[in-house]
PDB file of N, CA and C in Angstrom:
ATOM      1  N   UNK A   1      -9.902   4.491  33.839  1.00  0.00           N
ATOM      2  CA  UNK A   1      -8.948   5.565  33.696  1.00  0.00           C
ATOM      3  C   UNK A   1      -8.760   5.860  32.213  1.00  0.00           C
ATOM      4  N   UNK A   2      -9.127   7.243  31.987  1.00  0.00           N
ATOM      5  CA  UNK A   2      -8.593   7.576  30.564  1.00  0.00           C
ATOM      6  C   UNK A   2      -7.484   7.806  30.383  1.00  0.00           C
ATOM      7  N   UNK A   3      -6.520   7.641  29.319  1.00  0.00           N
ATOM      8  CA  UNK A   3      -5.254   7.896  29.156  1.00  0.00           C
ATOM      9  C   UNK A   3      -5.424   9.545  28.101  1.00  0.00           C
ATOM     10  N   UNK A   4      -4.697  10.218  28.252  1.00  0.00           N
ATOM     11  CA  UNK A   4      -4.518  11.283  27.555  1.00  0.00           C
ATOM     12  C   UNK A   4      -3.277  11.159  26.504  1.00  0.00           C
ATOM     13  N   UNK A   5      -3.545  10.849  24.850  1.00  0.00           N
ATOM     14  CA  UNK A   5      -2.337  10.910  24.057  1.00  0.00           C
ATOM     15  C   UNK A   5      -1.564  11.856  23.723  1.00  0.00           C
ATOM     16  N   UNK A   6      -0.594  11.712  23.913  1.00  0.00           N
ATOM     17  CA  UNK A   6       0.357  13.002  23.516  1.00  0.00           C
ATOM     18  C   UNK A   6       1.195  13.392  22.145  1.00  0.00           C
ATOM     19  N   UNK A   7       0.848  14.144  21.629  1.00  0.00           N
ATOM     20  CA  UNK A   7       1.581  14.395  20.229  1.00  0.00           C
ATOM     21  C   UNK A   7       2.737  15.627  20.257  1.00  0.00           C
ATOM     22  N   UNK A   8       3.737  14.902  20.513  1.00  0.00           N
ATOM     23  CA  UNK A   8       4.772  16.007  20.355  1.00  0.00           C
ATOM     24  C   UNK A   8       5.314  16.690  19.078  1.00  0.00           C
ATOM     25  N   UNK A   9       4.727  16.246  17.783  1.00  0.00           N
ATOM     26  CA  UNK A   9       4.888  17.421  16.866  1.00  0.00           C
ATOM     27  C   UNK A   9       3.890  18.155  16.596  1.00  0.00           C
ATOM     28  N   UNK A  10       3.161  18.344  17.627  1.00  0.00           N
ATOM     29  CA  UNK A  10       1.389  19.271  16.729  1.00  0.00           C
ATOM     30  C   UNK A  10       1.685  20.128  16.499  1.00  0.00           C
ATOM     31  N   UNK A  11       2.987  21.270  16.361  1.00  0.00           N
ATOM     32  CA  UNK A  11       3.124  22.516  15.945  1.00  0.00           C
ATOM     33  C   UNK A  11       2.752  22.720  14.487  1.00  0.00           C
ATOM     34  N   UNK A  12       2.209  21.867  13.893  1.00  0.00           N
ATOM     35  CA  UNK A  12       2.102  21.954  12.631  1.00  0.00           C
ATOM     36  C   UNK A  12       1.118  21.298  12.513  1.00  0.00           C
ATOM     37  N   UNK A  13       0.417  21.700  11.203  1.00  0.00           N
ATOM     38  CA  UNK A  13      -0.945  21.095  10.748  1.00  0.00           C
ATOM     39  C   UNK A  13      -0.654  20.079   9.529  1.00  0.00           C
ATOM     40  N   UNK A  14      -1.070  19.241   9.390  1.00  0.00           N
ATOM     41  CA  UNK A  14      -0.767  18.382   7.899  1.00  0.00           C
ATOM     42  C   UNK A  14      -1.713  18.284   7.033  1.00  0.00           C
ATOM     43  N   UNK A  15      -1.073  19.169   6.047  1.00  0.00           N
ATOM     44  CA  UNK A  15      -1.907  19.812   4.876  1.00  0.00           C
ATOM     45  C   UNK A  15      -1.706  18.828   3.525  1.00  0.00           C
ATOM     46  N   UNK A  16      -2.847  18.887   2.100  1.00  0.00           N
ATOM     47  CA  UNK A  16      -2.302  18.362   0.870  1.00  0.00           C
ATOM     48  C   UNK A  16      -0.549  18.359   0.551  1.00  0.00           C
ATOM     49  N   UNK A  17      -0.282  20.169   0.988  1.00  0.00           N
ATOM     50  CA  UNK A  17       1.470  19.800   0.472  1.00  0.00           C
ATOM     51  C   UNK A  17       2.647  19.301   1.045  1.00  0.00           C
ATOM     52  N   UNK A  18       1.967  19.333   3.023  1.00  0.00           N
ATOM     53  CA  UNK A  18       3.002  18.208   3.582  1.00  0.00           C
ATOM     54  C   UNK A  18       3.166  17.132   3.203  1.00  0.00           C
ATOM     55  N   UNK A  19       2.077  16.075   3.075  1.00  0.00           N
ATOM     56  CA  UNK A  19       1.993  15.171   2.525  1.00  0.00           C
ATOM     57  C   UNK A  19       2.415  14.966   1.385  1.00  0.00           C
ATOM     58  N   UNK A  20       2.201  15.993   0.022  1.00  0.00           N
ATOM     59  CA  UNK A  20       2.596  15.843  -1.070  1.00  0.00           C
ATOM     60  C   UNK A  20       4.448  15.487  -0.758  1.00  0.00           C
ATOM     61  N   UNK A  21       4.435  16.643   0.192  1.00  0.00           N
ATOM     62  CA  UNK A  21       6.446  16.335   0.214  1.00  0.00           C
ATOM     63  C   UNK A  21       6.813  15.070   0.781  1.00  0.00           C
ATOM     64  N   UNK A  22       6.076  14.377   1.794  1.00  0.00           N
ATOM     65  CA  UNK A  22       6.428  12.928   1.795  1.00  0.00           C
ATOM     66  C   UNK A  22       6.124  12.262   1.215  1.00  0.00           C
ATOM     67  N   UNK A  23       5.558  12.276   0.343  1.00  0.00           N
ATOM     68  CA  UNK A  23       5.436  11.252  -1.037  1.00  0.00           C
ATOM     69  C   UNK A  23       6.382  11.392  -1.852  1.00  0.00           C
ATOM     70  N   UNK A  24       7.099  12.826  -2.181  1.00  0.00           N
ATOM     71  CA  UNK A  24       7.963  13.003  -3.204  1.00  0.00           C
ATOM     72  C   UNK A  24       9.197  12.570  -2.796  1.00  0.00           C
ATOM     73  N   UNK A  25       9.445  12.456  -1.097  1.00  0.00           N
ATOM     74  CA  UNK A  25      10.763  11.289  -0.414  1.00  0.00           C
ATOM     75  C   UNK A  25      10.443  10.431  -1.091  1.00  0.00           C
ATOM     76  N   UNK A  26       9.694   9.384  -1.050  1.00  0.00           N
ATOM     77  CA  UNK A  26       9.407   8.335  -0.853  1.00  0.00           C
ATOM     78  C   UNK A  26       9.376   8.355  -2.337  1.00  0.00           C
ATOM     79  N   UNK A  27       9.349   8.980  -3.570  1.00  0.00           N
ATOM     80  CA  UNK A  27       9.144   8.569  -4.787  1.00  0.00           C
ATOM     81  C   UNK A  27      10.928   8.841  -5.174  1.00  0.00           C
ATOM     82  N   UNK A  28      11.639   9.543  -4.592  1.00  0.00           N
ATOM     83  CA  UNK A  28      13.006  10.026  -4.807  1.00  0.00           C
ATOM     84  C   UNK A  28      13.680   8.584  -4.245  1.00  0.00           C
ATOM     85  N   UNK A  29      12.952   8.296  -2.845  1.00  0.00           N
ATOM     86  CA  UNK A  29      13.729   6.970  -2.738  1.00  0.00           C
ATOM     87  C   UNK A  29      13.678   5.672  -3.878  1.00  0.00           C
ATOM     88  N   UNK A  30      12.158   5.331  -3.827  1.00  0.00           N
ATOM     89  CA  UNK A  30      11.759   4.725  -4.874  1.00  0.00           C
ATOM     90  C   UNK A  30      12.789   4.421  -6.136  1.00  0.00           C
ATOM     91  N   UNK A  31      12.906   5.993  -6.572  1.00  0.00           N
ATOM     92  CA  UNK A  31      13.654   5.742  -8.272  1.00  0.00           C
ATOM     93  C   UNK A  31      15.092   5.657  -7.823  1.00  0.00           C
ATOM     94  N   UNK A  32      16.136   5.986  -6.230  1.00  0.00           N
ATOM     95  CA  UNK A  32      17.546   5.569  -6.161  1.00  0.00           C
ATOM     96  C   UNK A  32      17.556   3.750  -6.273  1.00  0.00           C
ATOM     97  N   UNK A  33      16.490   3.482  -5.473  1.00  0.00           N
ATOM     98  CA  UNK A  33      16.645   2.154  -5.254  1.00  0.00           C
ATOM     99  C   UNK A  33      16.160   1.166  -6.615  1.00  0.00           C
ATOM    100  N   UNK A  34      15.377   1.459  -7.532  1.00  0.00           N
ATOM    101  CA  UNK A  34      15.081   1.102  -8.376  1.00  0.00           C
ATOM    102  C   UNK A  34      16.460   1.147  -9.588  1.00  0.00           C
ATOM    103  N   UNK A  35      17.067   2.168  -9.627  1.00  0.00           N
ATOM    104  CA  UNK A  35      18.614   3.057 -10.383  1.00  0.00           C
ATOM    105  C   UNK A  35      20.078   1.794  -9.556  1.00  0.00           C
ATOM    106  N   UNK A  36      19.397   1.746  -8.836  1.00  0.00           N
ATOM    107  CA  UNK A  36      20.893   1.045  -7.979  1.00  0.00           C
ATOM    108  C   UNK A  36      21.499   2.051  -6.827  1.00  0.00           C
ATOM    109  N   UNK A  37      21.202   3.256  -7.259  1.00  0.00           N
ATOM    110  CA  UNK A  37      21.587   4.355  -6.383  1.00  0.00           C
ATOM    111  C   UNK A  37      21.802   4.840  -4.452  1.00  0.00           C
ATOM    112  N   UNK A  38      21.052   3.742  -4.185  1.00  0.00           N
ATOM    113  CA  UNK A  38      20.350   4.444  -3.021  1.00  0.00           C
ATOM    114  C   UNK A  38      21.964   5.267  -2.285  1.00  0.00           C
ATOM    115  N   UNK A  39      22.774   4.647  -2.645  1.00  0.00           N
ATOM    116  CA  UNK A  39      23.843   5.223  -1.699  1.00  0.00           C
ATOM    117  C   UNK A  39      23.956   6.432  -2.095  1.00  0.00           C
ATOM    118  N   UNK A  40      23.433   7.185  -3.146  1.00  0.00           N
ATOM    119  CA  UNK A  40      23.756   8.599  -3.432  1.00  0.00           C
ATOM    120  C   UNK A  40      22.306   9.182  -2.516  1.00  0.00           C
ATOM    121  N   UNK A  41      21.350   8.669  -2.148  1.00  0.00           N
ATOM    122  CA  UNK A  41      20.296   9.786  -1.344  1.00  0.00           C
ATOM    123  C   UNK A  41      20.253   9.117   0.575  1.00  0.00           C
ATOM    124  N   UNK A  42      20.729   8.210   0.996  1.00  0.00           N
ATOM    125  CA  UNK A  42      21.081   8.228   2.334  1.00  0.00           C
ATOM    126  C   UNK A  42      22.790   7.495   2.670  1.00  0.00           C
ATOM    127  N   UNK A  43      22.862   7.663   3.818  1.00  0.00           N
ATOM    128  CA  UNK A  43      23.841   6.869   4.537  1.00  0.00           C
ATOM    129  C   UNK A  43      23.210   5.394   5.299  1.00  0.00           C
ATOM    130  N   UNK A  44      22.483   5.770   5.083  1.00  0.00           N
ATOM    131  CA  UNK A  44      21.085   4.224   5.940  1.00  0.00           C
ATOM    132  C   UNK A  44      22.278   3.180   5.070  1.00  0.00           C
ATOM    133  N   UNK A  45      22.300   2.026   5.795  1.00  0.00           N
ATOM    134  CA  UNK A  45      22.668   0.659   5.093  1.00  0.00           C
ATOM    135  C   UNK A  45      20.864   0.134   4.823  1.00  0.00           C
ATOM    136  N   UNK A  46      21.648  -0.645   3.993  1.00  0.00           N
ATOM    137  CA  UNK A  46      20.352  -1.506   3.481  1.00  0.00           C
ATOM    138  C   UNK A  46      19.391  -1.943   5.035  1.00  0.00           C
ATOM    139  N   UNK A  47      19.981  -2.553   6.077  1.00  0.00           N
ATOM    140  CA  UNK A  47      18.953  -3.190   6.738  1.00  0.00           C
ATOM    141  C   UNK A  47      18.285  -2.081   7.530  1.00  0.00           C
ATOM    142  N   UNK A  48      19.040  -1.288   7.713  1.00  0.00           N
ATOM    143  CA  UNK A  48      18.565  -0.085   8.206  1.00  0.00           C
ATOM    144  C   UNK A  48      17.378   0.634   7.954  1.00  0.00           C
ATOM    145  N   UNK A  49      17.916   1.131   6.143  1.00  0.00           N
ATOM    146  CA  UNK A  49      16.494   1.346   5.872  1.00  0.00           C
ATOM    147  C   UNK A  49      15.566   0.363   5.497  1.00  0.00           C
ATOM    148  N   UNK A  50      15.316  -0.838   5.190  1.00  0.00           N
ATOM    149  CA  UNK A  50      14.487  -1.645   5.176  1.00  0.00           C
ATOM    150  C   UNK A  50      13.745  -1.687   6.855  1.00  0.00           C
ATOM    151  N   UNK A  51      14.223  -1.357   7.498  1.00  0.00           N
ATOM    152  CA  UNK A  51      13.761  -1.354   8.882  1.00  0.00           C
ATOM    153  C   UNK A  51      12.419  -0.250   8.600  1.00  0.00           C
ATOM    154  N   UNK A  52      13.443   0.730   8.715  1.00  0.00           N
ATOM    155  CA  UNK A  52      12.231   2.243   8.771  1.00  0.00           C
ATOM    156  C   UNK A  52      11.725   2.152   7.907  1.00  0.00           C
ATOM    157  N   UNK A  53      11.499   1.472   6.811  1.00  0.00           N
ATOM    158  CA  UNK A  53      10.740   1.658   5.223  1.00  0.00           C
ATOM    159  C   UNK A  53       9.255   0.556   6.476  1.00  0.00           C
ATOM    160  N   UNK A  54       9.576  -0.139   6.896  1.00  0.00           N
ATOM    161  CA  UNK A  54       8.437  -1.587   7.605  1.00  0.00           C
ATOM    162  C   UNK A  54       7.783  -0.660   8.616  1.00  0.00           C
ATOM    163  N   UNK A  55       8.721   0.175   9.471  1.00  0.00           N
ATOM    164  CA  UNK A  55       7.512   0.784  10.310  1.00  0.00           C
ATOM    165  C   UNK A  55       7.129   1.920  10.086  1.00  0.00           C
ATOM    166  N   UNK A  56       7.556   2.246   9.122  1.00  0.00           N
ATOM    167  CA  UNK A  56       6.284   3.541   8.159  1.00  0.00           C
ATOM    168  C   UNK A  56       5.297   2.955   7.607  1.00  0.00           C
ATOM    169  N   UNK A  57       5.412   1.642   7.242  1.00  0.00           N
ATOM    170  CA  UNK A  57       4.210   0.685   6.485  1.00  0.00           C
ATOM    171  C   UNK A  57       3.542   1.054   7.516  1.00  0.00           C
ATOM    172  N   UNK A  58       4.045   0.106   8.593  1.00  0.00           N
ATOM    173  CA  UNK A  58       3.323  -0.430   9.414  1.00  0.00           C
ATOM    174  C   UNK A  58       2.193   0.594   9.992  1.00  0.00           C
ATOM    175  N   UNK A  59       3.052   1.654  10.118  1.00  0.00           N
ATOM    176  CA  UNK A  59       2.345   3.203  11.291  1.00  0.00           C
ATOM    177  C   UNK A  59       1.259   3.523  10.000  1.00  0.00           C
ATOM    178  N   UNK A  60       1.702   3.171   8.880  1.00  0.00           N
ATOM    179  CA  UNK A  60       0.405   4.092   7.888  1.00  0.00           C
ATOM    180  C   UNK A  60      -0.573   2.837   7.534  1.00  0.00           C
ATOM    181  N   UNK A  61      -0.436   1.574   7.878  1.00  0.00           N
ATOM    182  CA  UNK A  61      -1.768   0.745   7.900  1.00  0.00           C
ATOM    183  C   UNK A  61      -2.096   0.548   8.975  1.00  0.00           C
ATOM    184  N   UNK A  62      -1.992   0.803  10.250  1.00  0.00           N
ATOM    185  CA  UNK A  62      -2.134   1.333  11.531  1.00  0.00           C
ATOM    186  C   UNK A  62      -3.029   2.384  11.478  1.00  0.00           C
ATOM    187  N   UNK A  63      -2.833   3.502  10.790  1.00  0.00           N
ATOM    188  CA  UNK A  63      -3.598   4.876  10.618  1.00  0.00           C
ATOM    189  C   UNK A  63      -4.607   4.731  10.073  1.00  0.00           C
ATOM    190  N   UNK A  64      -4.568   4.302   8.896  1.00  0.00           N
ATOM    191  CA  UNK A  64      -5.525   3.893   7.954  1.00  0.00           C
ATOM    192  C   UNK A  64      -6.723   2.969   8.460  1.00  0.00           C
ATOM    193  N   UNK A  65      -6.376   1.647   9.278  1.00  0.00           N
ATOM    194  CA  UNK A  65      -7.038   1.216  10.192  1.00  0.00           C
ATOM    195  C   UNK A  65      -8.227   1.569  11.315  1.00  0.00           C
ATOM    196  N   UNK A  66      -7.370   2.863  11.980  1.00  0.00           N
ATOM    197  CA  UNK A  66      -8.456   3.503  12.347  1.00  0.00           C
ATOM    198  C   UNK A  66      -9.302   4.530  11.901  1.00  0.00           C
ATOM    199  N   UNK A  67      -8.772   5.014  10.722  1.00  0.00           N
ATOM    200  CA  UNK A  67      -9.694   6.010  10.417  1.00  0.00           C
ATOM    201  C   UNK A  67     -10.826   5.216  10.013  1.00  0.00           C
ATOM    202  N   UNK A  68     -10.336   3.748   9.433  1.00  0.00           N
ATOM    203  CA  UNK A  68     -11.885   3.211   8.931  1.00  0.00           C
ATOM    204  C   UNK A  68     -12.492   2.866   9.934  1.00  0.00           C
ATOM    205  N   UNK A  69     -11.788   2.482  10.974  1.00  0.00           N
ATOM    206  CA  UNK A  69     -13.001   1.982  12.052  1.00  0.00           C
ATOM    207  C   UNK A  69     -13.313   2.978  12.900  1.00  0.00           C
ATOM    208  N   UNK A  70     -13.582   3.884  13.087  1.00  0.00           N
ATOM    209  CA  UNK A  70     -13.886   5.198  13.469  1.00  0.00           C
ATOM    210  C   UNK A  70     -14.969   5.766  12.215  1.00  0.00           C
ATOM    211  N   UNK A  71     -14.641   6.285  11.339  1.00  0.00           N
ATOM    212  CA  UNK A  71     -15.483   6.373   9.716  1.00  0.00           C
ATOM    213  C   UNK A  71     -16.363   5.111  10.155  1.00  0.00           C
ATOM    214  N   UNK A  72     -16.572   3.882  10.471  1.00  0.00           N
ATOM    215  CA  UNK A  72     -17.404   2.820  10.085  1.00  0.00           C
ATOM    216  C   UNK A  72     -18.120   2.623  11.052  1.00  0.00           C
ATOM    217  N   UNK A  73     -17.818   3.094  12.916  1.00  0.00           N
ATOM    218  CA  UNK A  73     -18.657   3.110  13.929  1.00  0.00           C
ATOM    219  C   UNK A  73     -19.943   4.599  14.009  1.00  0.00           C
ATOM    220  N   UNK A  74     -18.666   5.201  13.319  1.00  0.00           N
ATOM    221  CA  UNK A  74     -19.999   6.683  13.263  1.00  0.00           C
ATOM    222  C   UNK A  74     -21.038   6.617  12.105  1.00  0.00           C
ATOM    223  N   UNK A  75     -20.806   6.043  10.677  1.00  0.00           N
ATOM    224  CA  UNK A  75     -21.923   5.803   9.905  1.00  0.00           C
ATOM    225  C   UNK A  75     -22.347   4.214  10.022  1.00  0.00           C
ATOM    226  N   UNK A  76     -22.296   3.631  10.717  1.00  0.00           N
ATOM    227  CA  UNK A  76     -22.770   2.043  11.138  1.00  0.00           C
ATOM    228  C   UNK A  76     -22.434   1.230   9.655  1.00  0.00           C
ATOM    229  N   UNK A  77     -21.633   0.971   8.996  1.00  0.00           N
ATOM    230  CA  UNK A  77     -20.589   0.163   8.237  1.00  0.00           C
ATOM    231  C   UNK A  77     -20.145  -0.817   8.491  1.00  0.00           C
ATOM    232  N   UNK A  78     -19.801  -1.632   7.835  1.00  0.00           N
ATOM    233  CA  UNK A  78     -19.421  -2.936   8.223  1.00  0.00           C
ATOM    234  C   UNK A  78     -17.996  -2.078   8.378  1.00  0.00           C
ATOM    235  N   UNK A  79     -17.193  -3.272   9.294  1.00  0.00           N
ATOM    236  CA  UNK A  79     -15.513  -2.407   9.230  1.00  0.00           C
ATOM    237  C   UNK A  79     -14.675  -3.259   7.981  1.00  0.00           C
ATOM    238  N   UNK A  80     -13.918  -2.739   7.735  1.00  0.00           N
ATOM    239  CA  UNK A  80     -13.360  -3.303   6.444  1.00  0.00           C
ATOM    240  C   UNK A  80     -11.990  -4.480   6.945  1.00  0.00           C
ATOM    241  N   UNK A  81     -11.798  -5.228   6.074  1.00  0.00           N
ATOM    242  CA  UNK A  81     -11.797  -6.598   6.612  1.00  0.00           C
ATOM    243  C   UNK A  81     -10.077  -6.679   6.118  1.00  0.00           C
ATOM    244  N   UNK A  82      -8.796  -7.112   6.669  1.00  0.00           N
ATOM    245  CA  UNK A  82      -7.883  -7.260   5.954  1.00  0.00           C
ATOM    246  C   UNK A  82      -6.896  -8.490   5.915  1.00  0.00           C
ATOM    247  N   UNK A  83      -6.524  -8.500   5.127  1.00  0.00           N
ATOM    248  CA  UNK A  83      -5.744  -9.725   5.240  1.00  0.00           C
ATOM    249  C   UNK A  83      -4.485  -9.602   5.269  1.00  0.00           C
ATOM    250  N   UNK A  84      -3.847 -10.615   6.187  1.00  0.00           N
ATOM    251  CA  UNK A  84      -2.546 -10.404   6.516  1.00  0.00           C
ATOM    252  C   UNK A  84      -1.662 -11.465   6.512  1.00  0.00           C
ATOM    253  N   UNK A  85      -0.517 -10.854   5.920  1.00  0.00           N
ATOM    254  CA  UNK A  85       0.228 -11.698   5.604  1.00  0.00           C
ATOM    255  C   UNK A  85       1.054 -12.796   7.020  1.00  0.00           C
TER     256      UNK A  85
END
């Protein structure tokens, strides 16, 4: 049985400048938390966002994961090897 995945935001395509804008979160968070600040750019408590900060890791070495092993079954590549903590 094949499963069919479902993506409920495909209304949108993800381009260089979507991406660019989630990087520029993530660099805005970066410099509150680095400043002492963070309480001026969310309401998140600390464990909170330390939560969602782990499974954005997680979902983007997840992603990354398969694009290489997908990239590495179609040009016959070794798959790339990682280590984990």
């Amino acid at each position: 049985m094949m499963l069919q995945a479902h993506y409920p935001n495909r209304d949108f395509l993800l381009t260089d400048a979507g991406l660019e804008a989630v990087v520029e979160v993530f660099d805005d968070l970066h410099d509150a938390a680095s400043e002492g600040q963070l309480q001026e750019l969310t309401a998140l408590d600390n464990r909170e966002l330390l939560g969602w900060l782990r499974e954005l890791v997680f979902t983007a070495q997840e992603t990354i994961s398969e694009i290489e092993s997908r990239t590495a079954r179609t040009t016959r590549q070794e798959p790339v090897l990682r280590l984990v903590k």
